[in-house]
C-alpha atoms as a PDB file:
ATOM      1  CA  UNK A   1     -12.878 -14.944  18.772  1.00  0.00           C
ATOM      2  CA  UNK A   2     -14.363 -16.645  21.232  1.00  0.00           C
ATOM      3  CA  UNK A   3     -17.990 -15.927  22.667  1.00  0.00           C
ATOM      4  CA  UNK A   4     -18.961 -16.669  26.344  1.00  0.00           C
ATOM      5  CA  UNK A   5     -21.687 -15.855  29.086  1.00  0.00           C
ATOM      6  CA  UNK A   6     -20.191 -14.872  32.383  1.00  0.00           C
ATOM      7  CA  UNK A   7     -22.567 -15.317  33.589  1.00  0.00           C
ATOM      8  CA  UNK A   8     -26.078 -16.476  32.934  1.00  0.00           C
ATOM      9  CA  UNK A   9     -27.737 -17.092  36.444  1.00  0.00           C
ATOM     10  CA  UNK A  10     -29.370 -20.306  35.483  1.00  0.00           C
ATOM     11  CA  UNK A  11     -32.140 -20.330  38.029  1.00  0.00           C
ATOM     12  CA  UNK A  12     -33.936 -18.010  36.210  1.00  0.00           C
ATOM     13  CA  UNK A  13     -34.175 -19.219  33.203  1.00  0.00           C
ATOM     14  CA  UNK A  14     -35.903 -22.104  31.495  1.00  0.00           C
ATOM     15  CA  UNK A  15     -33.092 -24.771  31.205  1.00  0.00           C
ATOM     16  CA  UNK A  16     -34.640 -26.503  28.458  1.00  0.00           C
ATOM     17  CA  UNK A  17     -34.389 -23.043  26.342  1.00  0.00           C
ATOM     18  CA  UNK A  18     -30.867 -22.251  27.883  1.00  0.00           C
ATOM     19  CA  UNK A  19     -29.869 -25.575  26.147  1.00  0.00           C
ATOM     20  CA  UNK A  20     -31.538 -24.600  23.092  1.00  0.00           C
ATOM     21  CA  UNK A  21     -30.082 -21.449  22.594  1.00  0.00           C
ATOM     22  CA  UNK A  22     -26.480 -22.864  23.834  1.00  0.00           C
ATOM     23  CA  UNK A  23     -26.867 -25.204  20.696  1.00  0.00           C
ATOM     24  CA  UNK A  24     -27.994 -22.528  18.432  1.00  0.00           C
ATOM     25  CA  UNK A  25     -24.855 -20.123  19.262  1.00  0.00           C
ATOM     26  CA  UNK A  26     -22.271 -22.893  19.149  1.00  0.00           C
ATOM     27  CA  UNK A  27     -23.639 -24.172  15.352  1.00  0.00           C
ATOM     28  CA  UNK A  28     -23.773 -20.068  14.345  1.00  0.00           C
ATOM     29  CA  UNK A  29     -20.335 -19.646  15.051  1.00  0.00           C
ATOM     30  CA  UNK A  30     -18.808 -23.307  14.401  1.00  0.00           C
ATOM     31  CA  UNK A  31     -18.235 -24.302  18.050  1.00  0.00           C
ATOM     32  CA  UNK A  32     -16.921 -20.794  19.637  1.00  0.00           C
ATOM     33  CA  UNK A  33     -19.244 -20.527  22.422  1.00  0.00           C
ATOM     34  CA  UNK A  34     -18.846 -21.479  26.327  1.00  0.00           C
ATOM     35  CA  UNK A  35     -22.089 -20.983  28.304  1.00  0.00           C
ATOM     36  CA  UNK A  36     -21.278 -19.920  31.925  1.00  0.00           C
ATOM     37  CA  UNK A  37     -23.287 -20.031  34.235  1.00  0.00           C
ATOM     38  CA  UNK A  38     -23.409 -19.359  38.282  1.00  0.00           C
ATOM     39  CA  UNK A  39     -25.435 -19.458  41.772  1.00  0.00           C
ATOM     40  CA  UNK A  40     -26.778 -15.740  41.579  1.00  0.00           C
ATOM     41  CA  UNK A  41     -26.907 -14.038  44.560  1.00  0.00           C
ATOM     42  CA  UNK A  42     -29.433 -11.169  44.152  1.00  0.00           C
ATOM     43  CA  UNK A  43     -32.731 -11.220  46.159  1.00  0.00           C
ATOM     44  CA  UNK A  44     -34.611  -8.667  43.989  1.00  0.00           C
ATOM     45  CA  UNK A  45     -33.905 -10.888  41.032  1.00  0.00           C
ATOM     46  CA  UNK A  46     -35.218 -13.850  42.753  1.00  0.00           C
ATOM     47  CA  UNK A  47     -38.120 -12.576  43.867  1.00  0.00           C
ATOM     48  CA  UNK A  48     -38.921 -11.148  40.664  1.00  0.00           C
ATOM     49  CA  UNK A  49     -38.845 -14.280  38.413  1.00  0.00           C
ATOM     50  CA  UNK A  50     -40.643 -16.340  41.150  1.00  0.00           C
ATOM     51  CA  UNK A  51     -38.071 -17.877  42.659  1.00  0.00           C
ATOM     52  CA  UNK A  52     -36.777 -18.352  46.344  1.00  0.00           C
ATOM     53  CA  UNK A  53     -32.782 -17.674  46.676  1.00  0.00           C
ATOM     54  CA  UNK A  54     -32.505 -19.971  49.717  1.00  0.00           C
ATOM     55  CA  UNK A  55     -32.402 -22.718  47.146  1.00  0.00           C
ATOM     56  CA  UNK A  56     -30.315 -21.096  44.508  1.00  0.00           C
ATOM     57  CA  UNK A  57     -28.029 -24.289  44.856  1.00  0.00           C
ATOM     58  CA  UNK A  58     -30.644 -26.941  43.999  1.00  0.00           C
ATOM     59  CA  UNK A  59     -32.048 -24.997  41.019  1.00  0.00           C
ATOM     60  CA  UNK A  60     -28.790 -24.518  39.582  1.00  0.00           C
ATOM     61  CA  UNK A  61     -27.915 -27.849  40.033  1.00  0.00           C
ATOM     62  CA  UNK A  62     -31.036 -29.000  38.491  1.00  0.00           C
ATOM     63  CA  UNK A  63     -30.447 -26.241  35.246  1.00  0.00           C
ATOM     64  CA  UNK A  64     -26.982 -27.773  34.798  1.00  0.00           C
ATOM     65  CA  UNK A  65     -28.294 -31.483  34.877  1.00  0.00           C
ATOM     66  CA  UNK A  66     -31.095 -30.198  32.312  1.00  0.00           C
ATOM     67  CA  UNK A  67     -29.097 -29.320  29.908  1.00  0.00           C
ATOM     68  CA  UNK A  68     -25.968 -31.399  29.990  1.00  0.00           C
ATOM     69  CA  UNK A  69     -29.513 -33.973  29.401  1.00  0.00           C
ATOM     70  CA  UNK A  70     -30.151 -32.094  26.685  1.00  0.00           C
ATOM     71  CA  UNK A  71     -27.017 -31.889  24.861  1.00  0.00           C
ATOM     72  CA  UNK A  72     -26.605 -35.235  25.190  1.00  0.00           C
ATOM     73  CA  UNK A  73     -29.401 -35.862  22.750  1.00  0.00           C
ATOM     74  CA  UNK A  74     -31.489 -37.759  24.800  1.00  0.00           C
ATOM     75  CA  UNK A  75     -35.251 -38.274  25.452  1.00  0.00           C
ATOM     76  CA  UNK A  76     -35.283 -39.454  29.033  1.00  0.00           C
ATOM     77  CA  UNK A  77     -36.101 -36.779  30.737  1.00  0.00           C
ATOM     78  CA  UNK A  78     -34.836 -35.507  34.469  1.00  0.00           C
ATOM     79  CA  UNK A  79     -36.257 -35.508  37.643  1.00  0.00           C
ATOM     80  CA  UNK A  80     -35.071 -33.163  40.033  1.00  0.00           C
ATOM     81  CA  UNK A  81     -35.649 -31.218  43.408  1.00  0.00           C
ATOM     82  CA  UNK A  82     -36.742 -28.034  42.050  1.00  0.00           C
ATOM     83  CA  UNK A  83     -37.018 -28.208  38.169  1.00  0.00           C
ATOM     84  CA  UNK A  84     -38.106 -31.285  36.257  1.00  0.00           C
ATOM     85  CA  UNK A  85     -37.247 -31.917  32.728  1.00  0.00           C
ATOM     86  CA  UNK A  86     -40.438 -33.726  30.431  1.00  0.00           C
ATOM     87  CA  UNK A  87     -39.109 -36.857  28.086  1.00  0.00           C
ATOM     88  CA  UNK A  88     -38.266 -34.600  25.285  1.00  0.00           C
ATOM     89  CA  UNK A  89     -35.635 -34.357  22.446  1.00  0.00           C
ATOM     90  CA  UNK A  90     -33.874 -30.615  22.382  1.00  0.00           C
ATOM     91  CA  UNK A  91     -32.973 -29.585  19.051  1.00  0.00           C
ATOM     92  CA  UNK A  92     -31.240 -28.216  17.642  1.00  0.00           C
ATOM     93  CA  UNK A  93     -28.042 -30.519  18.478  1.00  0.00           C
ATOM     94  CA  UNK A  94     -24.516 -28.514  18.364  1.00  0.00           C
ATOM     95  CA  UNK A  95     -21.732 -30.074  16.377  1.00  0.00           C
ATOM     96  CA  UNK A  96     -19.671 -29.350  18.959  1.00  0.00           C
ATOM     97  CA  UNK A  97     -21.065 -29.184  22.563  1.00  0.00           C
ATOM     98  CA  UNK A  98     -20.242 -25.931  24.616  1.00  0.00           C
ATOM     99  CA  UNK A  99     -18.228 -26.494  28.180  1.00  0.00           C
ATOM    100  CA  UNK A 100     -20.312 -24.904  30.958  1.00  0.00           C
ATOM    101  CA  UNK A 101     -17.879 -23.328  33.289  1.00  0.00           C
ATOM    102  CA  UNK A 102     -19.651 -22.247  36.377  1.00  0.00           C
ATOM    103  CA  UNK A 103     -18.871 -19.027  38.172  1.00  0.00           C
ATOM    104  CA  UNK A 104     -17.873 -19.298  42.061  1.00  0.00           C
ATOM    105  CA  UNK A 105     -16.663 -16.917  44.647  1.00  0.00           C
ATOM    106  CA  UNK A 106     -16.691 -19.722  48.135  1.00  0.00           C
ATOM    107  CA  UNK A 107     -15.662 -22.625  48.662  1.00  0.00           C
ATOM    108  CA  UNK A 108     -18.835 -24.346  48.105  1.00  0.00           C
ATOM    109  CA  UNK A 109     -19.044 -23.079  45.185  1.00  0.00           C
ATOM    110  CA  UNK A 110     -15.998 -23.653  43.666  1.00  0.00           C
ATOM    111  CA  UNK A 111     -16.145 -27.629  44.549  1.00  0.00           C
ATOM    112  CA  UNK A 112     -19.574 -27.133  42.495  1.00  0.00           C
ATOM    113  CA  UNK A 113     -18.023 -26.381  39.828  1.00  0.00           C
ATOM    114  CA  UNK A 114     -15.625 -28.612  39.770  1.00  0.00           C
ATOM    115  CA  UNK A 115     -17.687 -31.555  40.280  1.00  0.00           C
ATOM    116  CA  UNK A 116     -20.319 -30.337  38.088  1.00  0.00           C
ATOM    117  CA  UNK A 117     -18.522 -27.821  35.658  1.00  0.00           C
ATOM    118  CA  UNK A 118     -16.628 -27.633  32.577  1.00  0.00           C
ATOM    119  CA  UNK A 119     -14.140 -25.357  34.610  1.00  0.00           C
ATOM    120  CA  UNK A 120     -14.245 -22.769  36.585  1.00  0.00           C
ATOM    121  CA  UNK A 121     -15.051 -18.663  36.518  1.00  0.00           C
ATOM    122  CA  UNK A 122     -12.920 -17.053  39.288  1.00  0.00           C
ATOM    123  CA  UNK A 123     -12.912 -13.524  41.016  1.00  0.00           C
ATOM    124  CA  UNK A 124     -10.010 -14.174  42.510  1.00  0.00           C
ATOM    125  CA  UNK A 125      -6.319 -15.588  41.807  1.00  0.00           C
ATOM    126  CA  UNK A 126      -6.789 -17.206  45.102  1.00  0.00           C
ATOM    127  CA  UNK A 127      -9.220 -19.790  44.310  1.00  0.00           C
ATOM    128  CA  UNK A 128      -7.139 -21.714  41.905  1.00  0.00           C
ATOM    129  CA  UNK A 129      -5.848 -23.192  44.516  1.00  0.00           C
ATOM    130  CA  UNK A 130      -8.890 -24.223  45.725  1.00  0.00           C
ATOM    131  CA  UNK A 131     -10.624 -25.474  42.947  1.00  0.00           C
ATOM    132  CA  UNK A 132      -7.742 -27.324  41.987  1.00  0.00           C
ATOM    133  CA  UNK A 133      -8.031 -29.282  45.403  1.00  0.00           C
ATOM    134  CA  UNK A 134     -11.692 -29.723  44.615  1.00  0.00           C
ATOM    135  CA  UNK A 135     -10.936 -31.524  41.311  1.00  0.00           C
ATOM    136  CA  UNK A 136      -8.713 -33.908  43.632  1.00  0.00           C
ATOM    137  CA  UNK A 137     -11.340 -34.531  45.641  1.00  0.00           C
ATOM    138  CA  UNK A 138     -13.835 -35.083  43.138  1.00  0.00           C
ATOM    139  CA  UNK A 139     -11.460 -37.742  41.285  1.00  0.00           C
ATOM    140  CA  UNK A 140     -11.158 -35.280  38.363  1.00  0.00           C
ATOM    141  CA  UNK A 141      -7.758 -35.379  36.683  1.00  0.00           C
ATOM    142  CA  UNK A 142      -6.097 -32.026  37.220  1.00  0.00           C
ATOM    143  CA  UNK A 143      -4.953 -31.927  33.578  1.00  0.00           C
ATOM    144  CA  UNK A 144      -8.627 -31.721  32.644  1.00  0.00           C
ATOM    145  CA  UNK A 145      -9.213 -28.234  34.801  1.00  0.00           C
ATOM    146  CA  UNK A 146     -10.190 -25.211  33.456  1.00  0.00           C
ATOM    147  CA  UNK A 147     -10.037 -21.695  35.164  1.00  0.00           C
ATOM    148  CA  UNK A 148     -11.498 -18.433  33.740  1.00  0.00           C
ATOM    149  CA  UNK A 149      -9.384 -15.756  35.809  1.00  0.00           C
ATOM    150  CA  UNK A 150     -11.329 -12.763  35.997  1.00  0.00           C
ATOM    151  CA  UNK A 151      -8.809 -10.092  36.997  1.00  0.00           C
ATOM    152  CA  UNK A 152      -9.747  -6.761  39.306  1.00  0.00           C
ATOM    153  CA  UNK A 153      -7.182  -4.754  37.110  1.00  0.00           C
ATOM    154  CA  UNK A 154      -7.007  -1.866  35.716  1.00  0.00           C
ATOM    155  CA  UNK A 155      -4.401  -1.699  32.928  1.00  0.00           C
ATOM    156  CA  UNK A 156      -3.311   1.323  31.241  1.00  0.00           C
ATOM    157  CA  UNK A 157      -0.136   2.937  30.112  1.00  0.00           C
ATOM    158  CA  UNK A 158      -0.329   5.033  33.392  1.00  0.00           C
ATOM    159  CA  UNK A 159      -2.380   3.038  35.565  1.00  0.00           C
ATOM    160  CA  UNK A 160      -2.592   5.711  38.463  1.00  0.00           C
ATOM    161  CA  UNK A 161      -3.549   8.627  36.398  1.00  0.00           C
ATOM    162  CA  UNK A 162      -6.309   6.307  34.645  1.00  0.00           C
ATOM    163  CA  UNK A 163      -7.344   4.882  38.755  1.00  0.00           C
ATOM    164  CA  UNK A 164      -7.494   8.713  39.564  1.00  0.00           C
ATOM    165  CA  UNK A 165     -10.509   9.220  36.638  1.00  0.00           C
ATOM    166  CA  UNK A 166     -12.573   6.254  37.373  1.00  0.00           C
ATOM    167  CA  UNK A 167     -11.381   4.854  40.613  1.00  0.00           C
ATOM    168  CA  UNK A 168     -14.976   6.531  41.619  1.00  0.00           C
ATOM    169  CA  UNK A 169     -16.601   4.326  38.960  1.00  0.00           C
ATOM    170  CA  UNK A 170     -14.915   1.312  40.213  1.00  0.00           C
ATOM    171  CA  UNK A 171     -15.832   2.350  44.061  1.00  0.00           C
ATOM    172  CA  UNK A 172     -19.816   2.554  43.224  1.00  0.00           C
ATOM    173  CA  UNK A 173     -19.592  -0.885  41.102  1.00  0.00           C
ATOM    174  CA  UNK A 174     -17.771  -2.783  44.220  1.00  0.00           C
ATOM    175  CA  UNK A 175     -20.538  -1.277  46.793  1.00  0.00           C
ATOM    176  CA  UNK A 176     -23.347  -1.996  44.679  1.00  0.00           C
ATOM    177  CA  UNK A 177     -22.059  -5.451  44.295  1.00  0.00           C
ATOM    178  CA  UNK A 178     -21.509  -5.588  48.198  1.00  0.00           C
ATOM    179  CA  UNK A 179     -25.034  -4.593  48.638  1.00  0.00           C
ATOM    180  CA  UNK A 180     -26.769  -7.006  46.477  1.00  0.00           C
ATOM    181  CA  UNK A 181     -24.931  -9.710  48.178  1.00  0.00           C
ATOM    182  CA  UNK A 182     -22.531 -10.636  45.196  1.00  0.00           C
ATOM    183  CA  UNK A 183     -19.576 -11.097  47.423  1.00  0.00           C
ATOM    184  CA  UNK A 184     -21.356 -13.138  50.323  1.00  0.00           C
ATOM    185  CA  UNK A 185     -18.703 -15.776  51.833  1.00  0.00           C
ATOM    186  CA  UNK A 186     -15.353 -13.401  50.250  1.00  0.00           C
ATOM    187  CA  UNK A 187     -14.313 -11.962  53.213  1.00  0.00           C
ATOM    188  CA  UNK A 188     -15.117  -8.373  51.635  1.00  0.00           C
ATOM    189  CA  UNK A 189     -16.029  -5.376  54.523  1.00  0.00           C
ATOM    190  CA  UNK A 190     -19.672  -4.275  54.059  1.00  0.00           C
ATOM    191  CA  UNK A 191     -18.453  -0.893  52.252  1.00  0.00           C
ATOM    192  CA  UNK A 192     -15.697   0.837  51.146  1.00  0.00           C
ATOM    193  CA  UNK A 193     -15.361   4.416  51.346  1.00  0.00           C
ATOM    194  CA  UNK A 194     -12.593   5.553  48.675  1.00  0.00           C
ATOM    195  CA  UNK A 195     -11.097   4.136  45.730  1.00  0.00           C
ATOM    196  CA  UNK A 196      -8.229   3.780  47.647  1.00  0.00           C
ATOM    197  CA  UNK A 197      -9.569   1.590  50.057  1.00  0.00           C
ATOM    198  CA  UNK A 198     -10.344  -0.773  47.195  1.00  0.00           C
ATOM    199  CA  UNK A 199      -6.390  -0.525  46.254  1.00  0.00           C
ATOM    200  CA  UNK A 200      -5.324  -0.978  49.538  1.00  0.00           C
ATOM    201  CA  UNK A 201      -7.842  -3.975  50.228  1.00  0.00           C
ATOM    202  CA  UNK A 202      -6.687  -5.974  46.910  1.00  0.00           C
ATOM    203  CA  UNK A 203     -10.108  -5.919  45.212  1.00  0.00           C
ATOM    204  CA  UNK A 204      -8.483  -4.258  42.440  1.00  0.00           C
ATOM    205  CA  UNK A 205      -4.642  -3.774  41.447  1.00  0.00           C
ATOM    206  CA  UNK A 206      -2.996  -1.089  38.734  1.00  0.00           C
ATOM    207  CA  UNK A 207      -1.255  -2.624  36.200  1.00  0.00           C
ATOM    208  CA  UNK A 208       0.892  -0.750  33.563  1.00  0.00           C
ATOM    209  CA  UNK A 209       1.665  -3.376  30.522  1.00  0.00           C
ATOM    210  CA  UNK A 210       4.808  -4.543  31.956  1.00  0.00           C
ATOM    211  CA  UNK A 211       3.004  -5.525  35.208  1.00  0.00           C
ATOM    212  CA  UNK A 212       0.666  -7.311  33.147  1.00  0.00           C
ATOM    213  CA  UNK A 213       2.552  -9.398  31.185  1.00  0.00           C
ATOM    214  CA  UNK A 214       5.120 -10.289  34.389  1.00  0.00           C
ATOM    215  CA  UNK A 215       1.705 -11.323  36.117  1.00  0.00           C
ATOM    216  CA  UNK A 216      -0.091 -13.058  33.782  1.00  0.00           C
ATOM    217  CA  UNK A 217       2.930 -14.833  32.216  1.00  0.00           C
ATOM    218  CA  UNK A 218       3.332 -15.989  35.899  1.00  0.00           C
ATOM    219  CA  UNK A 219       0.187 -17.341  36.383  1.00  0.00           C
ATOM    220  CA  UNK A 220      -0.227 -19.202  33.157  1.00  0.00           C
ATOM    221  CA  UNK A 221       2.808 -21.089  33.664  1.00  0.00           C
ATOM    222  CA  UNK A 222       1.924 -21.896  37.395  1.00  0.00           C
ATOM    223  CA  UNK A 223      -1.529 -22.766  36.169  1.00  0.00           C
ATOM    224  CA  UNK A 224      -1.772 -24.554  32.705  1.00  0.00           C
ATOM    225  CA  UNK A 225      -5.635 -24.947  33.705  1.00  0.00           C
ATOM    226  CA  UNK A 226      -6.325 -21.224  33.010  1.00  0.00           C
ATOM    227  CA  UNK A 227      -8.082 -20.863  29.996  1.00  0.00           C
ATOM    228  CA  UNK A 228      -8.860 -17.028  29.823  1.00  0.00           C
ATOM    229  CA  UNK A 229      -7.501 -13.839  32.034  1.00  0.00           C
ATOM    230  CA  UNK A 230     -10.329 -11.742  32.033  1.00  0.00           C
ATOM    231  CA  UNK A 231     -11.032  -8.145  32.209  1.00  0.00           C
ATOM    232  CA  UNK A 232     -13.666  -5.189  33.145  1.00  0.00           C
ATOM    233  CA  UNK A 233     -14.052  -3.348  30.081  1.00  0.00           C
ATOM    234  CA  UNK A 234     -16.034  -1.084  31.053  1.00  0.00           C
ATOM    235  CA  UNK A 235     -16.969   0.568  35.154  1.00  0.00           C
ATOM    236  CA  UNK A 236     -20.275   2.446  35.567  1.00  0.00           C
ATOM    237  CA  UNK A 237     -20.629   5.539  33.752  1.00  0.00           C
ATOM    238  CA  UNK A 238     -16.991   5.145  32.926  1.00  0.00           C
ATOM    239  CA  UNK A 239     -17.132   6.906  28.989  1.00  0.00           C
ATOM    240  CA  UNK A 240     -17.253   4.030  25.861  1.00  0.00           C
ATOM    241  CA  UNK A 241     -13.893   6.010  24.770  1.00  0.00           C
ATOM    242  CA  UNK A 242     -12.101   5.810  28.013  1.00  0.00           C
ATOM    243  CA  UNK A 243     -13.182   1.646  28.350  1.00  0.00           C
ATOM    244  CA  UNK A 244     -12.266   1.755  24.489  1.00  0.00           C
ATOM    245  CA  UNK A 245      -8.871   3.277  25.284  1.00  0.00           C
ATOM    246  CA  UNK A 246      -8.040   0.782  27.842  1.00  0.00           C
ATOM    247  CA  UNK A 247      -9.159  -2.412  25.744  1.00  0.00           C
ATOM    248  CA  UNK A 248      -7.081  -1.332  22.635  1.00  0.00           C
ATOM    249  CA  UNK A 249      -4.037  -0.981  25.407  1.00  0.00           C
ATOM    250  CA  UNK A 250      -4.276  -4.608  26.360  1.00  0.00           C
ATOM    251  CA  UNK A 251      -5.105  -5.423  22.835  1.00  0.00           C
ATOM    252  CA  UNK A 252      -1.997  -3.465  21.935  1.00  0.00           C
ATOM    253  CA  UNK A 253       0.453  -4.167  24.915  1.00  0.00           C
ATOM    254  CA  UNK A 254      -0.264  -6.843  26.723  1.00  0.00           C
ATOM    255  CA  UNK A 255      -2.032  -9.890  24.488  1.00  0.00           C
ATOM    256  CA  UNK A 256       1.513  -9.685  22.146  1.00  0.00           C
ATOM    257  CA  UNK A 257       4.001 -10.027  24.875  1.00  0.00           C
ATOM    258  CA  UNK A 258       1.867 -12.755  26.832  1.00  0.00           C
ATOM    259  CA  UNK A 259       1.296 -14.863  23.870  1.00  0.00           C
ATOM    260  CA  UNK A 260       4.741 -14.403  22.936  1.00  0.00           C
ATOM    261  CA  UNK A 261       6.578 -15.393  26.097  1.00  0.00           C
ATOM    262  CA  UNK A 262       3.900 -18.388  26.440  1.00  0.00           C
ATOM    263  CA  UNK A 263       4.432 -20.243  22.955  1.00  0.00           C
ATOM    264  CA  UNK A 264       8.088 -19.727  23.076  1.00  0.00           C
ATOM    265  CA  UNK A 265       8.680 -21.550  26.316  1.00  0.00           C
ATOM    266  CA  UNK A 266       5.686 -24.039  26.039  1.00  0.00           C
ATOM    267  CA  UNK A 267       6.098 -27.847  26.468  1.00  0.00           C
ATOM    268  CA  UNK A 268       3.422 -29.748  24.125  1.00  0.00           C
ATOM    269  CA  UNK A 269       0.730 -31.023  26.496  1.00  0.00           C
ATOM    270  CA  UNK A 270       1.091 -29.318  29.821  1.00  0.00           C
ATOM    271  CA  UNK A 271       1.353 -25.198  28.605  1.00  0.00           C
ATOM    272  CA  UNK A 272      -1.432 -25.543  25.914  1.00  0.00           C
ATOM    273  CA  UNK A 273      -5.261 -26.027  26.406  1.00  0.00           C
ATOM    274  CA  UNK A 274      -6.534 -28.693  25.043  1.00  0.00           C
ATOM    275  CA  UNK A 275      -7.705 -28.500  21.299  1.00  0.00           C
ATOM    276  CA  UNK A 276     -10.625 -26.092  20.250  1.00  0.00           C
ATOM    277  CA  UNK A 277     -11.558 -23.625  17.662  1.00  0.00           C
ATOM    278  CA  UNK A 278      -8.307 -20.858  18.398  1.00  0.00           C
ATOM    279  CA  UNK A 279      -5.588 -19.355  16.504  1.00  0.00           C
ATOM    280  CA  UNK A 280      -2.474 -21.520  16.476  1.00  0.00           C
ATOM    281  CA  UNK A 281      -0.625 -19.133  17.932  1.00  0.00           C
ATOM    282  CA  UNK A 282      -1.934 -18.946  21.090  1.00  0.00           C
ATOM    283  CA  UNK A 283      -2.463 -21.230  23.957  1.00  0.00           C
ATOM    284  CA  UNK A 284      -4.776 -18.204  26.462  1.00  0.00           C
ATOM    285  CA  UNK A 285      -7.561 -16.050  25.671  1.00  0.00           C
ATOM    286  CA  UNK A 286      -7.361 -12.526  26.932  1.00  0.00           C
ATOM    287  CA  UNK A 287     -11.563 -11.540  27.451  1.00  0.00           C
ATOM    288  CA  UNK A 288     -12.861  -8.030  28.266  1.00  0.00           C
ATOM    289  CA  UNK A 289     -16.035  -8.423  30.123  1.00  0.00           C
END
């Protein structure tokens, strides 16, 4: 199984002990974890740990040049606009260094991430696209891409009976989110008044398992760089058995059929991701959040 943040928002956080910990969670479970990390968006949270979001880009950029010094075992130190890194060793060292995927919704973001990332963690289908243009443009090989598709689904044997029980869940998580800025640049109205209105806008789609595997099947073989589809597993005051339920569905449904339909029809070096610490029968990770 394999363990990731999505995501840790960097600036608030002591690189140096971000690295650290990074290294201590990749040698505990021999190389499994990915640290993700992102911008933030969040002015309460800012404010609280002392920090101003206006320059949310610099101190992320700073946290991710921290530790990739770090990691690399050296004692040089960094010097940089917001944070500053002292000539220090970081121990312990991981065997096997995580990637640091970095979590995007605009475009700004997304060429962040793939000039400075170890792939990218989407909201949306749509910015494959764009990232993968961003690699271009960064002289990054396209091969060497790696997307984590978070998908606004919900999947259950019958999707619109399961929308009609926590579609109100999933409305007061997307308005929160709109409030505390977490969808600034998207194109997303201000509010949304019904679950509906979420259905109808394309923040989230109902899947049953055949939808599923049609979709994902279809977007894995489009996009060799996706790494992971990943899903909500549980809304706001949504019940653990009713998240539970729909988890064991995908588990159950889903994960068989797309794994299936991928390593049958895959061509050595262009469906499968490149070597890491997975099952051998698999080439994509399916991740509840």
């Amino acid at each position: 199984m394999q363990i990731a943040t999505n995501i840790v928002v960097a600036a608030l956080h002591n690189p140096i002990r971000l690295a650290e910990d990074a290294n201590t969670l990749s040698l505990l479970t021999d190389g499994r974890f990915d640290l993700g990390v992102g911008l933030g968006y969040s002015e309460r949270e800012f404010t609280s740990f002392g920090r101003v979001r206006k320059q949310r880009p610099s101190l992320l950029e700073d946290a991710i040049a921290i530790i990739r010094t770090a990691w690399s075992g050296s004692d040089s130190g960094y010097e940089g606009k917001r944070v500053s890194m002292p000539p220090v060793k970081v121990t312990p060292m991981a065997e096997k260094t995580p990637r640091m995927p970095i979590g995007a919704v605009a475009p700004a973001g997304i060429e962040r991430a793939a000039r400075l990332g170890d792939g990218v963690i989407t909201l949306s289908n749509a910015s494959f696209d764009v990232y993968l243009q961003a690699l271009a443009a960064n002289g990054r090989p396209l091969e060497d891409g790696n997307i984590y598709a978070s998908q606004r689904v919900v999947l259950a044997d019958d999707p619109e009976k399961k929308w009609s029980r926590i579609g109100e869940n999933a409305l007061y998580q997307v308005n929160k989110y709109i409030e505390w800025g977490a969808f600034e640049g998207s194109g997303v109205p201000d509010h949304f008044d019904t679950p509906n209105e979420l259905l109808d806008f394309g923040i989230y789609q109902l899947w049953d398992a055949d939808n599923a595997v049609d979709e994902l099947v279809s977007w894995a073989r489009r996009y060799p760089q996706v790494r992971d589809f990943q899903f909500w597993a549980q809304f706001p005051s949504e019940t653990v058995e009713s998240g539970s339920a729909r988890i064991q569905h995908i588990a159950d449904k889903a994960i068989p059929e797309v794994t299936h339909a991928l390593t049958a029809q895959a061509t050595p070096g262009v469906m499968h991701a490149p070597p890491r610490p997975s099952p051998p029968h698999t080439s994509r990770t399916i991740r509840a959040q």
